[in-house]
Every structure is written in C-alpha cells, then in structure tokens.
PDB file of N, CA and C in Angstrom:
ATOM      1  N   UNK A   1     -83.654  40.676  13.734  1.00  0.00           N
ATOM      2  CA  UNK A   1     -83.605  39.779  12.596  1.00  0.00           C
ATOM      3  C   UNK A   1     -84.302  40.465  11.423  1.00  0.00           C
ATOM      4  N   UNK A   2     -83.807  40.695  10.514  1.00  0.00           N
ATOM      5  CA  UNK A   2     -84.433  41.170   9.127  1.00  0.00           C
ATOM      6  C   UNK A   2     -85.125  40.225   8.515  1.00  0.00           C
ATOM      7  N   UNK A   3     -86.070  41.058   7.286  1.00  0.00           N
ATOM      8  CA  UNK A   3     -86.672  39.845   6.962  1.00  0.00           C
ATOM      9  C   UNK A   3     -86.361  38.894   5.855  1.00  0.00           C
ATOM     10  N   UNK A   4     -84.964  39.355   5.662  1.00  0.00           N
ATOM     11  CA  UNK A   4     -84.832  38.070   4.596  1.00  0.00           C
ATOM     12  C   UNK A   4     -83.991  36.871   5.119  1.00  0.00           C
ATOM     13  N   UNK A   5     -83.532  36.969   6.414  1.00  0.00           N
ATOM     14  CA  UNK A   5     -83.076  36.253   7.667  1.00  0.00           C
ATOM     15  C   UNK A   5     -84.529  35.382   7.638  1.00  0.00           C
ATOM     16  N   UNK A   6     -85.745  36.045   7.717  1.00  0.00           N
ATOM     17  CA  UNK A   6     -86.670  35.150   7.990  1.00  0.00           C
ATOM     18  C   UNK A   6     -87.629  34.585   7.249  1.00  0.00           C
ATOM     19  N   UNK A   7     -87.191  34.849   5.286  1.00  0.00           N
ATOM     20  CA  UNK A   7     -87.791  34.731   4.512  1.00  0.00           C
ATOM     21  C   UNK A   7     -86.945  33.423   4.427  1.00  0.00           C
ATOM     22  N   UNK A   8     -85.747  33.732   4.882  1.00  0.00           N
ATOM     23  CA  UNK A   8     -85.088  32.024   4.656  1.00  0.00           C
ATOM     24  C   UNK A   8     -85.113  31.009   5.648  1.00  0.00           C
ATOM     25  N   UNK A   9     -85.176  31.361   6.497  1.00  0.00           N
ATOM     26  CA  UNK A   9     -85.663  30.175   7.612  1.00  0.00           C
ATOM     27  C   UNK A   9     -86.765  29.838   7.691  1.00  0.00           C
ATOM     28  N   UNK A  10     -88.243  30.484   6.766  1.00  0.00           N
ATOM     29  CA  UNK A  10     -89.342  29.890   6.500  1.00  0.00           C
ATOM     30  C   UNK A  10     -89.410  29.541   5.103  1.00  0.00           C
ATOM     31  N   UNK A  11     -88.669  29.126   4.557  1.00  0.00           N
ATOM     32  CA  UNK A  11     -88.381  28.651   3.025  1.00  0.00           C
ATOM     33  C   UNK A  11     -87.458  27.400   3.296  1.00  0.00           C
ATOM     34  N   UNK A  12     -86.548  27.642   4.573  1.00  0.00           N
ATOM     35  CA  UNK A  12     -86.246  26.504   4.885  1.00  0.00           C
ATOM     36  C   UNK A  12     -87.113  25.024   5.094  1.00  0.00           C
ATOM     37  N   UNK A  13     -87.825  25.877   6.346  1.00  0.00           N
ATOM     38  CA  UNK A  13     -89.390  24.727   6.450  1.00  0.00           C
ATOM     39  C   UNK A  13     -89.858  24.436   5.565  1.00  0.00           C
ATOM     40  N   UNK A  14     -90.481  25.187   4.344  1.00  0.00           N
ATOM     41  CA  UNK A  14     -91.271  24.807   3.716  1.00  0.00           C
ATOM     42  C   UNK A  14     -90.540  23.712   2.782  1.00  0.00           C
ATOM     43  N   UNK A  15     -89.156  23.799   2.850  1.00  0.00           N
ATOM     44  CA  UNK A  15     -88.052  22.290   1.666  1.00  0.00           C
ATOM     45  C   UNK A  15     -88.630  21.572   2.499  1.00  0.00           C
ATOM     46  N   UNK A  16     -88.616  21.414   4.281  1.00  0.00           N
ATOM     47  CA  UNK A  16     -88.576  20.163   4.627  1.00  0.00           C
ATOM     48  C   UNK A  16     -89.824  19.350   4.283  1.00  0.00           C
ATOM     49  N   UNK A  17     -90.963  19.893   4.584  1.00  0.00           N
ATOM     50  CA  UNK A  17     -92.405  19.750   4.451  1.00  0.00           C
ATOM     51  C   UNK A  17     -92.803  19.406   2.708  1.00  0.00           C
ATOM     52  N   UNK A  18     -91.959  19.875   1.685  1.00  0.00           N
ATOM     53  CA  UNK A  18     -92.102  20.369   0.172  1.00  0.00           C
ATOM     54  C   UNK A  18     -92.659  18.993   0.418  1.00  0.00           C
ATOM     55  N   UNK A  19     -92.230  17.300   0.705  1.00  0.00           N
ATOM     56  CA  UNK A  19     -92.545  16.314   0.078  1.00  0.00           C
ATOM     57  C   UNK A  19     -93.799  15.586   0.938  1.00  0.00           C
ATOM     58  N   UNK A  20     -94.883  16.241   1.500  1.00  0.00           N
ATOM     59  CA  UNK A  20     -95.878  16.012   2.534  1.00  0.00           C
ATOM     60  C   UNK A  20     -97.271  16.550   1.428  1.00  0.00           C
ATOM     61  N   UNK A  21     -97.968  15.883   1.601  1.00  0.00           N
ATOM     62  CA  UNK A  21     -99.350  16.051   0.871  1.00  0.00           C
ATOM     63  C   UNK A  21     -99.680  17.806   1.507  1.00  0.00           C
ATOM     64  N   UNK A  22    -100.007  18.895   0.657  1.00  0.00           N
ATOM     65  CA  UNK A  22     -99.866  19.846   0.470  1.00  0.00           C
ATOM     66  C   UNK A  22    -100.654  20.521   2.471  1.00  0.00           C
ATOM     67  N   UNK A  23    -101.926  19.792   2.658  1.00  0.00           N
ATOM     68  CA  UNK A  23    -102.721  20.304   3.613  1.00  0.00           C
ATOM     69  C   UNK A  23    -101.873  19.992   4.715  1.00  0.00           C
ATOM     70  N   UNK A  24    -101.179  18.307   5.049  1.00  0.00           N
ATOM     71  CA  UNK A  24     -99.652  18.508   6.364  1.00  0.00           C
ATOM     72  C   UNK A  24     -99.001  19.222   5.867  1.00  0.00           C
ATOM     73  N   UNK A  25     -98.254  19.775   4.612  1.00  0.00           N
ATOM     74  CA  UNK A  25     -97.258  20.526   4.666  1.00  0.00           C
ATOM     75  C   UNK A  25     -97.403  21.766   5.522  1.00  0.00           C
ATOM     76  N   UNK A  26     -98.463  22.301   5.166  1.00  0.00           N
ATOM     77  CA  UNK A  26     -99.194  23.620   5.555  1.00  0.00           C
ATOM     78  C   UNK A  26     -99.264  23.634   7.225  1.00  0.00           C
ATOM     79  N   UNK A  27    -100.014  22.463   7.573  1.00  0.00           N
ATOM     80  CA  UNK A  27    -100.094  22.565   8.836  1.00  0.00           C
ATOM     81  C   UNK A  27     -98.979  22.181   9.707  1.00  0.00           C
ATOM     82  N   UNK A  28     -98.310  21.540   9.073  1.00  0.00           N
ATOM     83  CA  UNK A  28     -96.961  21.322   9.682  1.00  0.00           C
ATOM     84  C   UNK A  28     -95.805  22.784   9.739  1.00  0.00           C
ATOM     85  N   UNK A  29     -95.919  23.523   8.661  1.00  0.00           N
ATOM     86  CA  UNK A  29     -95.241  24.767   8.673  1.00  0.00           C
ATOM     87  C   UNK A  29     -95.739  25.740   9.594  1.00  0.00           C
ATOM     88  N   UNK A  30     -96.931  25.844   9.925  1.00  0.00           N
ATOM     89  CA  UNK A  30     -97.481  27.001  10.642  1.00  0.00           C
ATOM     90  C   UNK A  30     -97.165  26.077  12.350  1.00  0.00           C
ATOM     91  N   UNK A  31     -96.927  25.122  12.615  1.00  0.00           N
ATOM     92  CA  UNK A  31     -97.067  24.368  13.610  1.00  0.00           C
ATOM     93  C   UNK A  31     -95.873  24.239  14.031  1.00  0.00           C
ATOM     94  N   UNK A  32     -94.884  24.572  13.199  1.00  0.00           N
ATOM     95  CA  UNK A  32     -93.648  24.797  13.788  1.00  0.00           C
ATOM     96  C   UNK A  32     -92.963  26.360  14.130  1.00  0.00           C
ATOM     97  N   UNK A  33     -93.880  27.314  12.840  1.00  0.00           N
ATOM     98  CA  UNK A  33     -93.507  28.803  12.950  1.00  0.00           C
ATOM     99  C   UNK A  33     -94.209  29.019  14.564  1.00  0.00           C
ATOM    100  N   UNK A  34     -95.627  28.549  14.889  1.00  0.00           N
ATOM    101  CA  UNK A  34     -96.258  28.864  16.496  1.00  0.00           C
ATOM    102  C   UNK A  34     -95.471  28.375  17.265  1.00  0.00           C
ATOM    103  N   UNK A  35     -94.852  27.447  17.368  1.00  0.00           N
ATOM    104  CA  UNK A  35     -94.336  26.590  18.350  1.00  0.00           C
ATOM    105  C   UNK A  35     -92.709  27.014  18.464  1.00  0.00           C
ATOM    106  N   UNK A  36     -91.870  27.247  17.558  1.00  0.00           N
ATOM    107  CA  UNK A  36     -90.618  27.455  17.954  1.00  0.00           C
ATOM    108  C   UNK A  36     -90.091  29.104  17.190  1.00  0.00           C
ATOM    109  N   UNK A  37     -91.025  29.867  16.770  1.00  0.00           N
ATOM    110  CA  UNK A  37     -90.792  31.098  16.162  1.00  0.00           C
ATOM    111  C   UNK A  37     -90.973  32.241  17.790  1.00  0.00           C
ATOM    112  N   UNK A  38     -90.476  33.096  18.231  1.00  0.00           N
ATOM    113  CA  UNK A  38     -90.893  34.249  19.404  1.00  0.00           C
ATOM    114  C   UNK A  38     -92.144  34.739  18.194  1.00  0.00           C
ATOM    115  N   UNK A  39     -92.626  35.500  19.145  1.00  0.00           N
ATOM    116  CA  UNK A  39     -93.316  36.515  18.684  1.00  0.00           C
ATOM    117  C   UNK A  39     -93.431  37.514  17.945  1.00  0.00           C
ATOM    118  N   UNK A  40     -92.131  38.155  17.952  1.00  0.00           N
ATOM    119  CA  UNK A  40     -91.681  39.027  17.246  1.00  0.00           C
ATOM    120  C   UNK A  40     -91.022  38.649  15.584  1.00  0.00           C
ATOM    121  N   UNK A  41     -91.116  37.728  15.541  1.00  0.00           N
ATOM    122  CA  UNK A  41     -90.314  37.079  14.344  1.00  0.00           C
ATOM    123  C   UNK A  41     -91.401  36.397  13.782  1.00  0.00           C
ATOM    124  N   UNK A  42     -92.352  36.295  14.277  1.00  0.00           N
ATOM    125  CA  UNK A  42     -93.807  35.741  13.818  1.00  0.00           C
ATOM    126  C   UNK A  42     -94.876  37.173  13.322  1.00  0.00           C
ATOM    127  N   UNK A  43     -94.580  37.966  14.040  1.00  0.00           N
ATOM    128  CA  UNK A  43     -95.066  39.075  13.527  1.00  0.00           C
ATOM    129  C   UNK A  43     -94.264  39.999  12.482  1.00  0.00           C
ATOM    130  N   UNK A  44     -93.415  39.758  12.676  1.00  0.00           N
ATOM    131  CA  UNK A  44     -92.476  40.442  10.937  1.00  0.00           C
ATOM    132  C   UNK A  44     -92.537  39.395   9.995  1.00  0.00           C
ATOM    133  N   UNK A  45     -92.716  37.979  10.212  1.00  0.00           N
ATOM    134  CA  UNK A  45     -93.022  37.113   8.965  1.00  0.00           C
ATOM    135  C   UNK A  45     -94.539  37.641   8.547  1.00  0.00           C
ATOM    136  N   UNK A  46     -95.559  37.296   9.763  1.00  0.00           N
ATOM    137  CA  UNK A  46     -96.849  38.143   9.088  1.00  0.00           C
ATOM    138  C   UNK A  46     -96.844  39.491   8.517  1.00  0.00           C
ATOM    139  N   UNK A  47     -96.357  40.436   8.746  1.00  0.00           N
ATOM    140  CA  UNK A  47     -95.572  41.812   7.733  1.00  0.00           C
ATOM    141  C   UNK A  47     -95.439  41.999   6.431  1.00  0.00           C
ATOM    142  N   UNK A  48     -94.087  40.766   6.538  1.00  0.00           N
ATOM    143  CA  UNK A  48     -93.501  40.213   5.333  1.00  0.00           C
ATOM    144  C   UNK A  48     -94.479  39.567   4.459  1.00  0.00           C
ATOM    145  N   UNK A  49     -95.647  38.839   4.713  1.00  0.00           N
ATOM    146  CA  UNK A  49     -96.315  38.063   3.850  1.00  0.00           C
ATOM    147  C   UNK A  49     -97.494  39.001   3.634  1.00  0.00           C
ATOM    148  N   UNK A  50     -98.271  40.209   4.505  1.00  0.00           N
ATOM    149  CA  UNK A  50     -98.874  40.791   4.129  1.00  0.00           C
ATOM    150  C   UNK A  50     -98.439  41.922   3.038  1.00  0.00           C
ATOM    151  N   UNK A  51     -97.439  42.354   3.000  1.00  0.00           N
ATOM    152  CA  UNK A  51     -96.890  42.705   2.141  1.00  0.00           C
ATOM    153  C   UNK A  51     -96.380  42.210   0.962  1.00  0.00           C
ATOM    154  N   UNK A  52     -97.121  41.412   0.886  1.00  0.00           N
ATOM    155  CA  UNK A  52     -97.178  40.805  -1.184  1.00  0.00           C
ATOM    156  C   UNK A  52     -95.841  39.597  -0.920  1.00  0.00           C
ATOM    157  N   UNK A  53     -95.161  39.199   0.685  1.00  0.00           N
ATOM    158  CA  UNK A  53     -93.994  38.503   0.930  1.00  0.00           C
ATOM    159  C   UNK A  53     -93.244  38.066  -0.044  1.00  0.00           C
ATOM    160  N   UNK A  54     -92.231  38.827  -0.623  1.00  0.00           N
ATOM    161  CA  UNK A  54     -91.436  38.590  -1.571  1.00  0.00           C
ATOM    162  C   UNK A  54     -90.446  37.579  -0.936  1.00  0.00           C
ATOM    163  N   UNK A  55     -90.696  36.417  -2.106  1.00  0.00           N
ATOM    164  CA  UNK A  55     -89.788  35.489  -1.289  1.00  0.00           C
ATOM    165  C   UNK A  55     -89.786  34.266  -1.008  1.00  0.00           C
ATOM    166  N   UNK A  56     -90.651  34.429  -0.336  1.00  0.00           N
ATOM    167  CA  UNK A  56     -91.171  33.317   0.372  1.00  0.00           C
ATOM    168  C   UNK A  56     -92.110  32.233  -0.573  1.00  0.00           C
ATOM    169  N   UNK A  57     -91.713  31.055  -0.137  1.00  0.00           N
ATOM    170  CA  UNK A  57     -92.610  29.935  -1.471  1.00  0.00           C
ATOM    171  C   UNK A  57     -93.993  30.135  -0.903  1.00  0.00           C
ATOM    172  N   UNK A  58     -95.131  29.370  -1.757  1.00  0.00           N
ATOM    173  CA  UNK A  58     -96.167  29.242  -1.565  1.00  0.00           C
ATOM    174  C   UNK A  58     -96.965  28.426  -0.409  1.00  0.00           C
ATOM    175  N   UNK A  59     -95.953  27.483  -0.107  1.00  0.00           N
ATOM    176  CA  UNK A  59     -96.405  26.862   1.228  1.00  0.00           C
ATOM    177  C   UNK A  59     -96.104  27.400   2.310  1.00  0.00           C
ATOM    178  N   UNK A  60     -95.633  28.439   2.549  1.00  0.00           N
ATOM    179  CA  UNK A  60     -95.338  29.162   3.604  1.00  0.00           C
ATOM    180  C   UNK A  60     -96.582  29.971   3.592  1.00  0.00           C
ATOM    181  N   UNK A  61     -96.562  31.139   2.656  1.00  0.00           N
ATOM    182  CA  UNK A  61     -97.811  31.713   2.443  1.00  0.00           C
ATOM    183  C   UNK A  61     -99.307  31.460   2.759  1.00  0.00           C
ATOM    184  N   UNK A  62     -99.346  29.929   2.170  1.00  0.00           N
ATOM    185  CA  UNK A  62    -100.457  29.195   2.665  1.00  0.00           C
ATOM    186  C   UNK A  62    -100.482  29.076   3.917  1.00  0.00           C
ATOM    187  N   UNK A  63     -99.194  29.249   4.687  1.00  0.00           N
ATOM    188  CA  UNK A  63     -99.343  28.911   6.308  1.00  0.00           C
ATOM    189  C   UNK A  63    -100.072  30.269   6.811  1.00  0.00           C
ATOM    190  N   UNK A  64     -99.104  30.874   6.634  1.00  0.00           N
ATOM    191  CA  UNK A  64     -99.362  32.155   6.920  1.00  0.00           C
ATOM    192  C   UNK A  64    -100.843  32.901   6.962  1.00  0.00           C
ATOM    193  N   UNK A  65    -101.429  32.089   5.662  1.00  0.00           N
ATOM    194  CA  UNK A  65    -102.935  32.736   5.747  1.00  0.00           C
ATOM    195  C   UNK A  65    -103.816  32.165   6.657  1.00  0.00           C
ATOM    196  N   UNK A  66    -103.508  30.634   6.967  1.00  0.00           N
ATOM    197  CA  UNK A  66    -104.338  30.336   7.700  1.00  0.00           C
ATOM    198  C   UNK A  66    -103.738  30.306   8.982  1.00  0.00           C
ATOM    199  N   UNK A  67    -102.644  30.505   9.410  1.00  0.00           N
ATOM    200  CA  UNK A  67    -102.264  31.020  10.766  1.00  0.00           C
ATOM    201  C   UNK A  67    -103.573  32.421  10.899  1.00  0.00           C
ATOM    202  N   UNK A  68    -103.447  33.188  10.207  1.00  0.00           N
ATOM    203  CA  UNK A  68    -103.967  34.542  10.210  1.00  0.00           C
ATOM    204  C   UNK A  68    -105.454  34.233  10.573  1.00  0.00           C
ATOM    205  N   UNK A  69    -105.857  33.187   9.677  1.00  0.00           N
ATOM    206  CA  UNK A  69    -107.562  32.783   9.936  1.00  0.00           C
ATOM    207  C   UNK A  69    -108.169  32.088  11.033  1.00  0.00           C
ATOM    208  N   UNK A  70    -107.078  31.524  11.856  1.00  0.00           N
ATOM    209  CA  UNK A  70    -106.973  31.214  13.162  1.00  0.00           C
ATOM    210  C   UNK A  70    -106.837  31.992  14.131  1.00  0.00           C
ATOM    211  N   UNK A  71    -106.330  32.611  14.178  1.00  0.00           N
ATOM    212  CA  UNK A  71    -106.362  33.437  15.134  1.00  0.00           C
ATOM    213  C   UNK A  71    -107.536  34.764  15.534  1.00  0.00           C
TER     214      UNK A  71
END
C-alpha cells in the first residue's frame, strides 16, 4: 500500500470524526488506526507523518503524535 493509499484512508477517518469535539476526534482516530490498521500500514502512516506528512489533515496528525507519545 503506498502512502497516499494511506494518506486517504486516514483523511477518510478524520471526515468521520471532523464533527466530534476535537480531543474524541483525536482519540477516536488513533483508536481506530490501533485497532483495525496491520502494522505495517501503521508504521508507513507513522513515516508519512514524521516526514512533515503531506496530506494528511490535522486531526490525523494530532493522532499520530499522540499515538507516538503512547507508546
């Protein structure tokens, strides 16, 4: 899967979540990337977002960082 395959299926999430008070959105996005993303597609989204993630909205990003700070 490339990553703009997965810049859009986490831009997807983040429409669904867009209308959720910003802190569920967040935790709801990272709670679905852990839960139904493999591993490997979780680690090229983290890639993708450490790399300045072109693309990707801001609530994803936000997931992303604190996925990262969790772990």
């Amino acid at each position: 899967m490339n990553d703009q395959d997965l810049v859009r299926m986490a831009n997807q999430i983040a429409d669904y979540y867009q209308a959720y008070p910003e802190d569920e959105a967040v935790a709801g996005i990272a709670a679905h990337i852990r839960s139904f993303w493999d591993p490997r597609m979780r680690q090229a989204l983290n890639s993708h977002a450490a790399a300045g993630g072109a693309g990707l909205k801001p609530l994803v990003l936000t997931a992303m960082k604190r996925m990262q700070e969790a772990a």
